[in-house]
N, C-alpha and C. Protein backbone atom coordinates (compact mmCIF):
# COMPACT_ATOMS: atom_id res chain seq x y z
N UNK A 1 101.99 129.91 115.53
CA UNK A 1 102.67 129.44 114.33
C UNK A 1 102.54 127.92 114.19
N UNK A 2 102.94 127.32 115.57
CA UNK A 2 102.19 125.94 115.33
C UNK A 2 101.35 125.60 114.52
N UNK A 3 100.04 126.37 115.48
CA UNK A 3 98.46 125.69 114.93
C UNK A 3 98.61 125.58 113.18
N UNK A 4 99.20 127.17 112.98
CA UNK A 4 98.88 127.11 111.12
C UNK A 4 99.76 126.26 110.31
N UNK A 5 101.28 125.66 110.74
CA UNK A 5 101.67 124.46 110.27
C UNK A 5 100.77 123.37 110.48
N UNK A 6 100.21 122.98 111.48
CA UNK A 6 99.52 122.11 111.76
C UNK A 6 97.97 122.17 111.34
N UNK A 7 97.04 123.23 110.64
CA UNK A 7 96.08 123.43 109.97
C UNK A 7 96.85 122.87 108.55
N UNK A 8 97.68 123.79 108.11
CA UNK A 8 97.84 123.63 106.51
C UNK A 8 98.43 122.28 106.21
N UNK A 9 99.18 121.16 107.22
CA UNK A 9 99.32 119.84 106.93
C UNK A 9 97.82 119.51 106.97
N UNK A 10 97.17 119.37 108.00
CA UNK A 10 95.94 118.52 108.06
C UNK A 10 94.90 119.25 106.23
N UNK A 11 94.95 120.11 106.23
CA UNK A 11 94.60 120.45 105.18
C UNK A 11 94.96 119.72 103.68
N UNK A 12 95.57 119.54 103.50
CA UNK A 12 97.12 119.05 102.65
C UNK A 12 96.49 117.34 102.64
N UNK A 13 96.30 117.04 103.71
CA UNK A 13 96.17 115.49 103.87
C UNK A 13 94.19 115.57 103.27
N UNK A 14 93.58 116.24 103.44
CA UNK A 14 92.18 116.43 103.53
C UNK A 14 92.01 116.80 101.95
N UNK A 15 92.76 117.43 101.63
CA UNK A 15 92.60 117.90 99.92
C UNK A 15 93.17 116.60 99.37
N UNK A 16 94.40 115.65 99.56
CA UNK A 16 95.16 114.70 98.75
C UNK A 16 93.88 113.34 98.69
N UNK A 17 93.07 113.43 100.10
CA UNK A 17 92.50 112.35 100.35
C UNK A 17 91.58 111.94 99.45
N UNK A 18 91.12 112.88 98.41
CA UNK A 18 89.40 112.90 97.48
C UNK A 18 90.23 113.74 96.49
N UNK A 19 90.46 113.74 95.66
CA UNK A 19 90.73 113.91 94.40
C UNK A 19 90.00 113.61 93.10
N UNK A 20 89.29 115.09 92.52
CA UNK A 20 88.21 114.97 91.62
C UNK A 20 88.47 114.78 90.43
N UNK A 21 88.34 114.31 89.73
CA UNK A 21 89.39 113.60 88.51
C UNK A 21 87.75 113.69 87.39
N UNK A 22 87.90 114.31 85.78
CA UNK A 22 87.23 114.22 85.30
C UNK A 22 86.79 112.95 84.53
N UNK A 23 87.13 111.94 84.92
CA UNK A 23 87.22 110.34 84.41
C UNK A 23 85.09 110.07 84.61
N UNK A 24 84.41 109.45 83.50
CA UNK A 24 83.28 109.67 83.86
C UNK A 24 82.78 107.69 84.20
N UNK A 25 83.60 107.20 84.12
CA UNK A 25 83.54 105.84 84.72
C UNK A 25 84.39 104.95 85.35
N UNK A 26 83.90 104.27 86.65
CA UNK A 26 85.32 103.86 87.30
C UNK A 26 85.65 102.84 86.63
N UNK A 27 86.79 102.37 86.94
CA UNK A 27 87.38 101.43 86.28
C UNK A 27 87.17 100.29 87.60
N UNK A 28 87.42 98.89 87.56
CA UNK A 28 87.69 97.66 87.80
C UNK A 28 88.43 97.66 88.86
N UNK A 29 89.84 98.27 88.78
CA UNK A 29 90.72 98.31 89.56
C UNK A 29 90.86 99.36 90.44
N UNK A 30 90.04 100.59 90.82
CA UNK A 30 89.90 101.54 91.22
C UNK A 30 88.76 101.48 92.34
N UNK A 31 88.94 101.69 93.61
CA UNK A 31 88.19 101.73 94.67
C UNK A 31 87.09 102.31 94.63
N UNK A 32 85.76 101.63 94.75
CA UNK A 32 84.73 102.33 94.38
C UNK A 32 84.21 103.11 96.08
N UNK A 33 84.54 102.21 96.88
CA UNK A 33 83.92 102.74 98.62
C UNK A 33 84.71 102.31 99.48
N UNK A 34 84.91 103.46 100.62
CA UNK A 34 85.76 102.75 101.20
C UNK A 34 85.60 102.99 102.52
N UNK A 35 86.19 102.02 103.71
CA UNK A 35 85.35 102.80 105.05
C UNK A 35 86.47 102.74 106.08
N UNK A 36 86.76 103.31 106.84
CA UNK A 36 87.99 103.43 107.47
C UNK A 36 87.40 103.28 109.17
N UNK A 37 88.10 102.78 109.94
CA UNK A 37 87.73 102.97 111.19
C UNK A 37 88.74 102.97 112.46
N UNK A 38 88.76 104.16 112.95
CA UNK A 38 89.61 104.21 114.20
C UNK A 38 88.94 103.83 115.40
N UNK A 39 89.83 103.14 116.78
CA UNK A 39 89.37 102.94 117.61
C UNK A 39 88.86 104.19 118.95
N UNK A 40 89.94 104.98 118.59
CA UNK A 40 89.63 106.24 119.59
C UNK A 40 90.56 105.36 120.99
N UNK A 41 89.96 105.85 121.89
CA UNK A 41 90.70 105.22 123.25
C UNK A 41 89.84 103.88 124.02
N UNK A 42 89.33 103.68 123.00
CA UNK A 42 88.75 102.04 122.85
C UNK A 42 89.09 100.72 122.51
N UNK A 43 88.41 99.33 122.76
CA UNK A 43 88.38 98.47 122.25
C UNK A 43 87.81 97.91 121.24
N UNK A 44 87.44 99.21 120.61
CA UNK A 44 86.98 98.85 119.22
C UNK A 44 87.84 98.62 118.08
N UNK A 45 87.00 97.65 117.03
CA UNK A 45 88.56 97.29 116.14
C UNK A 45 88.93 98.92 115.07
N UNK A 46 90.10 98.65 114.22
CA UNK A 46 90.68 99.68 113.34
C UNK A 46 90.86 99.10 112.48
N UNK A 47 90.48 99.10 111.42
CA UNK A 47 90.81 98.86 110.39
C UNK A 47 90.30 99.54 109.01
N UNK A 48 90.56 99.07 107.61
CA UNK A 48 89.81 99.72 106.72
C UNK A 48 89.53 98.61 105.52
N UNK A 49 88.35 99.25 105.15
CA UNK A 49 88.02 98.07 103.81
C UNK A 49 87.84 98.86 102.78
N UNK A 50 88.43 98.08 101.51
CA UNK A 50 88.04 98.75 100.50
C UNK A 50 87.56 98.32 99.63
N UNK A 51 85.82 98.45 99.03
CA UNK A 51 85.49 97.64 97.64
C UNK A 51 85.77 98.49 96.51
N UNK A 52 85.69 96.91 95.43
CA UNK A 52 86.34 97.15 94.10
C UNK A 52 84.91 96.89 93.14
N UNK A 53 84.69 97.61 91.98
CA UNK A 53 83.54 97.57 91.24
C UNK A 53 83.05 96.28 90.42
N UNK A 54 84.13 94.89 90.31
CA UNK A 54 84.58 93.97 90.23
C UNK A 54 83.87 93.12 91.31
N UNK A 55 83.61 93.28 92.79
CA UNK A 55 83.11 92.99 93.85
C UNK A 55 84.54 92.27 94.78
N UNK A 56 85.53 92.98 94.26
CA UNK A 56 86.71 92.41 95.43
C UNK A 56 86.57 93.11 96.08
N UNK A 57 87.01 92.86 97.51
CA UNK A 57 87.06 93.54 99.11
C UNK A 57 88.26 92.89 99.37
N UNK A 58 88.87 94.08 100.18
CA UNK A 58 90.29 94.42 100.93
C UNK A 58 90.23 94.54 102.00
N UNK A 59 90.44 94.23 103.21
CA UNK A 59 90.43 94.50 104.69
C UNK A 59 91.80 94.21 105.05
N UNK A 60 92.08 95.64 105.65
CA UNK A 60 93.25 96.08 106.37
C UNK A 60 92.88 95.81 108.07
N UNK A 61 93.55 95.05 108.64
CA UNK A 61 93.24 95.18 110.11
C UNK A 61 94.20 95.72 110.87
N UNK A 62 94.10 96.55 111.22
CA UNK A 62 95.16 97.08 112.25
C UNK A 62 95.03 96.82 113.69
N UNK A 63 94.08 96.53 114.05
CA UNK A 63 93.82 96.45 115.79
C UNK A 63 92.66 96.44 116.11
N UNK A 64 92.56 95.63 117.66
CA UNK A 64 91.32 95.02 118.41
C UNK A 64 90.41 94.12 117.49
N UNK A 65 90.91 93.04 116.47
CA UNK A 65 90.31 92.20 115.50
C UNK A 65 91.07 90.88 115.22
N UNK A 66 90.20 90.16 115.06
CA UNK A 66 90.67 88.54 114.49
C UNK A 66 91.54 88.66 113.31
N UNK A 67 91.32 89.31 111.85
CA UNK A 67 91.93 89.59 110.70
C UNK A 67 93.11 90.92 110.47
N UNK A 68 94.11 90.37 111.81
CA UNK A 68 95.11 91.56 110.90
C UNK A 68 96.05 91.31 110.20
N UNK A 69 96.45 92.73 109.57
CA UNK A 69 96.94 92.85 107.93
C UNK A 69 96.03 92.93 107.02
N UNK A 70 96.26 92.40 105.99
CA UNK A 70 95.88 92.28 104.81
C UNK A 70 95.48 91.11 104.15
N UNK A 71 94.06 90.95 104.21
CA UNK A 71 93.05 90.40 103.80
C UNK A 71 91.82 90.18 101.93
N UNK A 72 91.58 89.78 101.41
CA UNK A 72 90.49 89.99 100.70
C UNK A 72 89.83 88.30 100.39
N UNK A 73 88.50 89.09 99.44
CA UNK A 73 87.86 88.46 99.14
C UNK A 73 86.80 88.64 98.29
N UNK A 74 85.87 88.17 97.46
CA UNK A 74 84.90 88.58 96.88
C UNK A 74 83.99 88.89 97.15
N UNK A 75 82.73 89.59 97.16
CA UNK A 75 81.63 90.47 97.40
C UNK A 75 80.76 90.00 96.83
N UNK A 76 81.09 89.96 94.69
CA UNK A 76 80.27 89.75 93.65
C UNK A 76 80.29 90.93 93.22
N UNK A 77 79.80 91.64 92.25
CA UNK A 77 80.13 92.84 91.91
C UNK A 77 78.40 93.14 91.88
N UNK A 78 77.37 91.80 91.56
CA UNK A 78 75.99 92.81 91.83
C UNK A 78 75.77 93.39 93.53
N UNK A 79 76.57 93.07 94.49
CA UNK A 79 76.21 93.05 96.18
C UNK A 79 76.96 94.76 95.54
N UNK A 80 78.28 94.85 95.27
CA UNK A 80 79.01 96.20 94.80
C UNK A 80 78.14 97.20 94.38
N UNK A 81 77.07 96.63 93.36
CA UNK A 81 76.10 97.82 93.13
C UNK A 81 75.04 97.98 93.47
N UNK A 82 74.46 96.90 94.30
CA UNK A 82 73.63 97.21 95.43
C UNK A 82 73.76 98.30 96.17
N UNK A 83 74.90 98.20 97.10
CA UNK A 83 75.51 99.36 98.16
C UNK A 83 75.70 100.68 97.34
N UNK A 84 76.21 100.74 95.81
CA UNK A 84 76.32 101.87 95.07
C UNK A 84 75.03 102.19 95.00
N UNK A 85 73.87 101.71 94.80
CA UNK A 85 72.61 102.45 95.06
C UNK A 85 72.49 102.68 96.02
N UNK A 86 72.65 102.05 96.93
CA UNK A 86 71.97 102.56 98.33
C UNK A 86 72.82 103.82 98.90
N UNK A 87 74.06 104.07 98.14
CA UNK A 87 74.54 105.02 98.66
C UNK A 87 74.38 106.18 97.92
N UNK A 88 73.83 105.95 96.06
CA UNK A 88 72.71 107.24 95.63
C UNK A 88 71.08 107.25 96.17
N UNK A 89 70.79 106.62 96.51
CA UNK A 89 69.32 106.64 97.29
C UNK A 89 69.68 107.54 98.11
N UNK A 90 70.74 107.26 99.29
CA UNK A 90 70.69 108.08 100.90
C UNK A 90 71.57 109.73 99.90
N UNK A 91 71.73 109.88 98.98
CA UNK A 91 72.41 110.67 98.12
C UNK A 91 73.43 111.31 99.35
N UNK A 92 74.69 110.55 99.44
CA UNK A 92 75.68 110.62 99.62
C UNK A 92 76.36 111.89 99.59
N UNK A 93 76.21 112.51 98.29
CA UNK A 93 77.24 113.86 98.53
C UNK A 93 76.89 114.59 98.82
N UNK A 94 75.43 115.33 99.67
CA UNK A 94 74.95 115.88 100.17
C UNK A 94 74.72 115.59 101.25
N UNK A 95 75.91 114.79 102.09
CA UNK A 95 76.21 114.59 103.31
C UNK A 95 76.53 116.07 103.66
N UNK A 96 77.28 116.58 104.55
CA UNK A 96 78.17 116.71 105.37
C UNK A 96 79.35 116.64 105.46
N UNK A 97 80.79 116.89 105.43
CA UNK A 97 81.95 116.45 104.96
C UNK A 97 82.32 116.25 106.35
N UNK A 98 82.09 116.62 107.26
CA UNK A 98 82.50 116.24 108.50
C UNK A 98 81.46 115.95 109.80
N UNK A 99 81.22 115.03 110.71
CA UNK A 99 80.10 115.17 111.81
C UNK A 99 80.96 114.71 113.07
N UNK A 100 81.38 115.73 113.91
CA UNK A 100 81.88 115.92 114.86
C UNK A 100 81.45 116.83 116.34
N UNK A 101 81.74 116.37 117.54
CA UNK A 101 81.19 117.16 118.98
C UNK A 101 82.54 117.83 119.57
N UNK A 102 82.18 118.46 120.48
CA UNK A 102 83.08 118.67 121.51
C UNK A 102 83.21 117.77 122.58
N UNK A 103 84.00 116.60 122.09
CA UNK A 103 83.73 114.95 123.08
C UNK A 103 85.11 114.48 123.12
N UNK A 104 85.91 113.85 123.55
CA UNK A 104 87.32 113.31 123.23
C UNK A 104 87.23 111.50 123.22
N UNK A 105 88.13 111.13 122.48
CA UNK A 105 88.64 109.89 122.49
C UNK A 105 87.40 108.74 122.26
N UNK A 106 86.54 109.39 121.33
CA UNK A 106 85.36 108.16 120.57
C UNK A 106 85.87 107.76 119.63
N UNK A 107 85.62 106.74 118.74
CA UNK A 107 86.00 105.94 117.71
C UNK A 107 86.00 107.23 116.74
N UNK A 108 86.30 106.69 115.50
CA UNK A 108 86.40 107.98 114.83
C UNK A 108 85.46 106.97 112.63
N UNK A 109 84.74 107.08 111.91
CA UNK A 109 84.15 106.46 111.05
C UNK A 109 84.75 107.40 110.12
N UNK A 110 85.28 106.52 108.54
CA UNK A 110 85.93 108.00 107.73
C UNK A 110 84.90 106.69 106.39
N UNK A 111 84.17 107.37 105.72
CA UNK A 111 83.82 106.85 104.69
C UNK A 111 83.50 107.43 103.48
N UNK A 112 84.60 106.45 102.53
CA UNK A 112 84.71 107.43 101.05
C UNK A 112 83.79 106.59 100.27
N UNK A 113 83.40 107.45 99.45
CA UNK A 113 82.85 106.90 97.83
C UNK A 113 82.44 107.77 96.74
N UNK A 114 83.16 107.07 95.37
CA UNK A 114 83.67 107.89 94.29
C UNK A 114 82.32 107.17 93.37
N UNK A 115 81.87 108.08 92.62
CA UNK A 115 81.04 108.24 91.45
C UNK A 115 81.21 109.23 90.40
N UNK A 116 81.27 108.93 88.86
CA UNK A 116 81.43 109.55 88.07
C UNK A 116 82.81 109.87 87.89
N UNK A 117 83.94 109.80 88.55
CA UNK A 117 84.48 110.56 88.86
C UNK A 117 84.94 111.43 90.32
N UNK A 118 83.80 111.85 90.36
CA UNK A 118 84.22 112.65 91.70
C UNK A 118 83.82 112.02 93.27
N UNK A 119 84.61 112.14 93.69
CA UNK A 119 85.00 111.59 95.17
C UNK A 119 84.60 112.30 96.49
N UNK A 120 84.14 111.47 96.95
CA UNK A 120 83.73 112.48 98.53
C UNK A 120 84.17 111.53 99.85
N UNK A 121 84.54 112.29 101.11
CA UNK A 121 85.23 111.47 102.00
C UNK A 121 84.43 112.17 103.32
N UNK A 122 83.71 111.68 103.92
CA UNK A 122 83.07 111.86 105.32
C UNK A 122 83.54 111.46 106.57
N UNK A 123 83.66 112.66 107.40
CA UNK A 123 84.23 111.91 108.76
C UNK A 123 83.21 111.71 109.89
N UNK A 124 83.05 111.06 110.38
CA UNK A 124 82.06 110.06 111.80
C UNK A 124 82.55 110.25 112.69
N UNK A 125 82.33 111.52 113.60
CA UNK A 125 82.79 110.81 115.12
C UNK A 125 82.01 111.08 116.40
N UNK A 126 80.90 111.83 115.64
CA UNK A 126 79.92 111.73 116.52
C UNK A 126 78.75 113.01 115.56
N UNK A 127 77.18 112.10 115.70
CA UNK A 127 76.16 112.56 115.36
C UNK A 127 75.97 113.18 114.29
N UNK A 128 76.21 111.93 112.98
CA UNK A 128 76.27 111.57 111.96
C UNK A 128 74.54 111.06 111.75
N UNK A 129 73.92 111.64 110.51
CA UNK A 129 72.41 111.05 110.60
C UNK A 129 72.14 109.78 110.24
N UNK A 130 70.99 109.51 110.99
CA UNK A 130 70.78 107.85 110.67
C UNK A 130 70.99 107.51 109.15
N UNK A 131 70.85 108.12 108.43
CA UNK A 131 70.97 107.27 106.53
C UNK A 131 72.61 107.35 106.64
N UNK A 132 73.53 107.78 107.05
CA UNK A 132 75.02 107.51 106.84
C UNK A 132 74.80 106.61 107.48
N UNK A 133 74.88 106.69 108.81
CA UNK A 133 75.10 105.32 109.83
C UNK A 133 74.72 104.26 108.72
N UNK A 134 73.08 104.16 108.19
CA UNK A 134 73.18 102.67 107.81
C UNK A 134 73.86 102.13 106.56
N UNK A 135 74.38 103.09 105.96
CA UNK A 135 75.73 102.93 105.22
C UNK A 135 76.80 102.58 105.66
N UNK A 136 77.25 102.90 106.55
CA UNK A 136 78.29 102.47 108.04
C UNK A 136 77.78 100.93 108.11
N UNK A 137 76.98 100.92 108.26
CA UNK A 137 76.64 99.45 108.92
C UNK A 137 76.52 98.61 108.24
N UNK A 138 76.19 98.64 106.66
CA UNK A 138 76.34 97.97 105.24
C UNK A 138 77.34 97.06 105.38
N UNK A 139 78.53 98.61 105.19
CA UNK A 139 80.17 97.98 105.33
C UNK A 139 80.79 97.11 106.16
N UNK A 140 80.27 97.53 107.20
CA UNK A 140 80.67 96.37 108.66
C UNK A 140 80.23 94.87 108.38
N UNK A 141 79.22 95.14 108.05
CA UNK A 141 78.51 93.81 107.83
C UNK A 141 79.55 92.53 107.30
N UNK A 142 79.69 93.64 105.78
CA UNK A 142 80.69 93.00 105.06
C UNK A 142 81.98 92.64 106.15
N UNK A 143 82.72 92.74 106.65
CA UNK A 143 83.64 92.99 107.81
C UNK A 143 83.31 91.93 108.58
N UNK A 144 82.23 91.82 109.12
CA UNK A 144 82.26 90.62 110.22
C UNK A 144 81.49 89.88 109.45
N UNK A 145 81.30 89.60 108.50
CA UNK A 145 81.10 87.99 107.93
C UNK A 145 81.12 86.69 107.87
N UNK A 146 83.22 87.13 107.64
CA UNK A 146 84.09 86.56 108.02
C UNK A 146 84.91 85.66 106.16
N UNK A 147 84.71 85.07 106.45
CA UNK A 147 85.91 84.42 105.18
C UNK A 147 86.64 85.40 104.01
N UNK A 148 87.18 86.09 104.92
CA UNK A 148 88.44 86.66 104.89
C UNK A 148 89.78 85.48 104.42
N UNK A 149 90.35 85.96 102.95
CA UNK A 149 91.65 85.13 103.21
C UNK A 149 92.71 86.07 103.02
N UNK A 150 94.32 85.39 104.27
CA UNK A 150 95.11 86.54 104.24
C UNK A 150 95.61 86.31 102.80
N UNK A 151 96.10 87.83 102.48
CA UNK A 151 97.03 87.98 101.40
C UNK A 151 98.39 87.97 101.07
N UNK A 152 99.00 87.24 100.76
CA UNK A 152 100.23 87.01 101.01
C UNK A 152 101.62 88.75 100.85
């Protein structure tokens, strides 16, 4: 009885997370990609970023990082649609919705991005194909840059 409380929350959280909305252009203020990262039982950092179609970036730091809290900064909005191609080039929603092993306590990669409308959310935690990864690694980039300013 557990497990199926504990399926139908995680479920619950997995359906709320991507929400397909018939809207056929994003707006400005609406998160166009977003990349989330857990440490697992590591010293790797946690945090999450989120770009805006505008070219603002948000970085949340939660742990093992120079920038925690709440952060942003600008991108530019052509670097914004750069990465939006490169993430219809590697055509994105014909990922995978999940890439996971039978392994414990690795970092864990959650990366969303919404087009048209509809939203897709991928989880990383092990043996994920090289064209996600270098989408993964896009984002980071952005991330360790650096001129980050906090947000009050």
């Amino acid at each position: 009885m557990k497990h199926l409380i504990y399926l139908l929350a995680l479920l619950a959280v997995l359906i709320s997370a991507c929400q397909t909305t018939k809207q056929t252009a994003v707006k400005s203020n609406e998160v166009v990609i977003k990349l989330s990262k857990s440490p697992g039982r590591s010293i790797n950092p946690s945090y999450s970023l989120e770009l805006y179609p505008d070219g603002k970036a948000v970085l949340n730091g939660r742990k093992n990082m120079e920038q925690l809290g709440n952060h942003s900064k600008n991108i530019g909005s052509e670097r914004v649609d750069l990465l939006i191609k490169a993430f219809e080039k590697a055509k994105f929603f014909d990922f995978e919705d999940e890439y996971t092993a039978m392994i414990t306590d690795l970092p864990t990669t959650y990366i969303t991005y919404t087009s048209k409308g509809v939203c897709k959310r991928i989880r990383d935690y092990h043996g994920a194909p090289e064209e996600l990864k270098v989408l993964e690694k896009l984002l980071e980039d952005i991330v360790a840059e650096g001129n980050w300013q906090k947000m009050e």
